[in-house]
Protein backbone atom coordinates (compact mmCIF):
# COMPACT_ATOMS: atom_id res chain seq x y z
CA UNK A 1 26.69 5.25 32.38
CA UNK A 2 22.88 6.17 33.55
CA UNK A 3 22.64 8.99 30.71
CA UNK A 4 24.28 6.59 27.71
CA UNK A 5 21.87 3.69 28.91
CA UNK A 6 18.79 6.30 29.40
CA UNK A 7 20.08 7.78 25.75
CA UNK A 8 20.05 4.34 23.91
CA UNK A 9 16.67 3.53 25.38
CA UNK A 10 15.40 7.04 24.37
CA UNK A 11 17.14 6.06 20.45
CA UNK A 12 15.37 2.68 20.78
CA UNK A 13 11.61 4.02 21.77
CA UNK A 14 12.14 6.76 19.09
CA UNK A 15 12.99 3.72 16.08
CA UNK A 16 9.59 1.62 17.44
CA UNK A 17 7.76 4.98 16.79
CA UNK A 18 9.11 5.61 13.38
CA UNK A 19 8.65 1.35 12.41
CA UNK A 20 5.29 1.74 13.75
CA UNK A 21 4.18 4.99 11.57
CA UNK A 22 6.39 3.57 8.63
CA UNK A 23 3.68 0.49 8.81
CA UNK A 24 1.19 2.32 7.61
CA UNK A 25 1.91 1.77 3.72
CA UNK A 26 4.61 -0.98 3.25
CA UNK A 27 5.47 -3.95 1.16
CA UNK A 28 6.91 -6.45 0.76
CA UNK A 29 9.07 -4.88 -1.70
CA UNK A 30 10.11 -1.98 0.29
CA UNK A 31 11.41 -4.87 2.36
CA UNK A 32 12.93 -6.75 -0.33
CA UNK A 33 15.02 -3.58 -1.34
CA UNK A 34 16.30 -2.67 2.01
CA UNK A 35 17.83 -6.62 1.95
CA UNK A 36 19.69 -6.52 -1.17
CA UNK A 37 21.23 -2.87 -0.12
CA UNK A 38 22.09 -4.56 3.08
CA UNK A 39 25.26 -6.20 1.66
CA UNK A 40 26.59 -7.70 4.63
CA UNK A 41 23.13 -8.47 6.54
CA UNK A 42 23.81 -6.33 9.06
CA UNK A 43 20.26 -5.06 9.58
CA UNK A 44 21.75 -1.38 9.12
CA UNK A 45 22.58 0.24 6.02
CA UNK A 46 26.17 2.35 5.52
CA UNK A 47 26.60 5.05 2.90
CA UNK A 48 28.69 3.10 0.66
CA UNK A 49 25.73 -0.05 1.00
CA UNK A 50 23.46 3.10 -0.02
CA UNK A 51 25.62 4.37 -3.04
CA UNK A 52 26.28 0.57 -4.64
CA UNK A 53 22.73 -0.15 -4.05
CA UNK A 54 21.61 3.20 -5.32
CA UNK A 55 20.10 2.12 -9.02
CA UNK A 56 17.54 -0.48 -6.75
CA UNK A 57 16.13 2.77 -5.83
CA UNK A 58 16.34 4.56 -8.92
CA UNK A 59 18.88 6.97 -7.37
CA UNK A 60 22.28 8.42 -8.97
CA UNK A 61 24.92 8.73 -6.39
CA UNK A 62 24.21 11.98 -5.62
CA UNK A 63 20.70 11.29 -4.97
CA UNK A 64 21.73 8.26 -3.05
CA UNK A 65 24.10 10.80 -0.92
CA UNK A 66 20.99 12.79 -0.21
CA UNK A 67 18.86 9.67 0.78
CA UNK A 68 21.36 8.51 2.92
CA UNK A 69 21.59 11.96 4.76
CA UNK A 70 17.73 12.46 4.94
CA UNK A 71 17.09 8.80 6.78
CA UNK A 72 20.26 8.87 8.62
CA UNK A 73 18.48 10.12 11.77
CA UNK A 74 20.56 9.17 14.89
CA UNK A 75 24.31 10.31 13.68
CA UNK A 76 25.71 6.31 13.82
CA UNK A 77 26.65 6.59 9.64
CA UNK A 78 24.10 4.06 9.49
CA UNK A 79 20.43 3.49 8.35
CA UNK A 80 18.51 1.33 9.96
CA UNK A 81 14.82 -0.54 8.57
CA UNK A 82 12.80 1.52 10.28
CA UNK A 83 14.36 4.92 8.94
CA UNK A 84 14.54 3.35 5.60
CA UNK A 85 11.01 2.18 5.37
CA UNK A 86 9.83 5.46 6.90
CA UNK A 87 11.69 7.55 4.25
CA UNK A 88 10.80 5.56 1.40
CA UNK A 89 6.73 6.07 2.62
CA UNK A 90 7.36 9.63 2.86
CA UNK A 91 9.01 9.69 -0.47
CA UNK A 92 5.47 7.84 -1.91
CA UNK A 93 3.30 10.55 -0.25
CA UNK A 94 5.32 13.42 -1.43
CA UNK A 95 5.17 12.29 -4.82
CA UNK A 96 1.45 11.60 -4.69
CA UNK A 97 1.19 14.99 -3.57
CA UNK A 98 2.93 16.22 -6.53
CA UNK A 99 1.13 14.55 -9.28
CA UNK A 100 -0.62 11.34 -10.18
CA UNK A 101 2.94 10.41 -12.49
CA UNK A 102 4.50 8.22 -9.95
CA UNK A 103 0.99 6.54 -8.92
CA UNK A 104 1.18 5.04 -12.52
CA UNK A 105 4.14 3.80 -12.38
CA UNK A 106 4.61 -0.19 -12.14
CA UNK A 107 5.85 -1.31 -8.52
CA UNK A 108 9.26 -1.88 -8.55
CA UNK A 109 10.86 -5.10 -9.51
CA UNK A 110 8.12 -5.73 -12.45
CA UNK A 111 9.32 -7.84 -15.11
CA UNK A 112 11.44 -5.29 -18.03
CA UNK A 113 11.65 -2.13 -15.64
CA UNK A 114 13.36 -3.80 -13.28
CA UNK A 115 16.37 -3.81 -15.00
CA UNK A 116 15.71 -0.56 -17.43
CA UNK A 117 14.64 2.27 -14.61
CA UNK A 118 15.64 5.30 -16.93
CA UNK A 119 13.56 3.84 -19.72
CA UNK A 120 10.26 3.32 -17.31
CA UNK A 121 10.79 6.77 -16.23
CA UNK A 122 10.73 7.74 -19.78
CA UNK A 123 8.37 5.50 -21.43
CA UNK A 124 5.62 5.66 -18.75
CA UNK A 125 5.42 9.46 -18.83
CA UNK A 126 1.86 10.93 -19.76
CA UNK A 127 2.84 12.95 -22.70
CA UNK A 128 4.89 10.18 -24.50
CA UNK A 129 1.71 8.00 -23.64
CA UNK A 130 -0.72 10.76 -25.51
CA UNK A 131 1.63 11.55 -28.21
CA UNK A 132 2.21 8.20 -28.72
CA UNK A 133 -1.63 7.15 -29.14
CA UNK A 134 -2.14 10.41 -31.45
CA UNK A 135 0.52 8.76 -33.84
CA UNK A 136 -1.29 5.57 -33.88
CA UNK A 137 -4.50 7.45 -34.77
CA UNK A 138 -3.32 9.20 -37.18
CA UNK A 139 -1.65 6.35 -39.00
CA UNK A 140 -4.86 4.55 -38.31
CA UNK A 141 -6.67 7.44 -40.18
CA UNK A 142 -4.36 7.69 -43.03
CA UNK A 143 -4.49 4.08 -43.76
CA UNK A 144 -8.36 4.12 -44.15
CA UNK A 145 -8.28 7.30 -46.12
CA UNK A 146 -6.01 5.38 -48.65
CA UNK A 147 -8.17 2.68 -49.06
């Protein structure tokens, strides 16, 4: 009995650490999305909460699989806020790290991406943005030399 309370209490100091490093860089939003993948308001997500809530994140099922796996952290089949939130920051710094793409990207939940993610991936790339503007140009051009 000892080791499975001195275990939980070890599991509980371990989730204040993660909350209180996940703090660092979260919204509102990042709350916001863990709620509406929490189906049942449990507090904790499941993987199938994580698979039918997937597209909130942007994620395919696989991808949501993956998620799921990296934040589980405490083998219960469950997520809980403080894993999610943490994962989610670490996702933002890893892409950061990558490239500036993702830092241009509209926060989540803005207005037409929020229901088109595919399309803001595509539309809010760099190149499309440059090749884009060089077509305007050019018709710009065109029109002024036919004047």
């Amino acid at each position: 009995m000892a080791a499975a309370a001195a275990a939980a209490v070890h599991a509980v100091k371990q989730r204040k650490e993660r909350a209180a490093h996940a703090a660092q860089v979260l919204t509102h939003t990042d709350i916001k999305k863990f709620r509406e993948i929490d189906a049942d308001g449990s507090g904790a997500l499941d993987i199938d909460e994580v698979l039918a809530g997937g597209h909130l994140l942007n994620l395919d099922p696989e991808e949501a699989r993956a998620f799921f796996d990296a934040c589980e952290k405490d083998d219960e089949g469950q997520v809980h806020m403080d894993d999610f939130l943490a994962a989610v920051n670490q996702h933002r710094q890893n892409g950061a790290q990558n490239g500036p793409a993702d830092e241009k990207l509209p926060e989540f939940g803005e207005g037409f991406w929020y229901y088109q993610p595919k399309a803001r991936r595509f539309y809010l790339r760099l190149e499309l943005q440059v090749f884009i503007a060089f077509l305007i140009a050019a018709n710009f051009i065109t029109n002024i030399i036919q004047m």
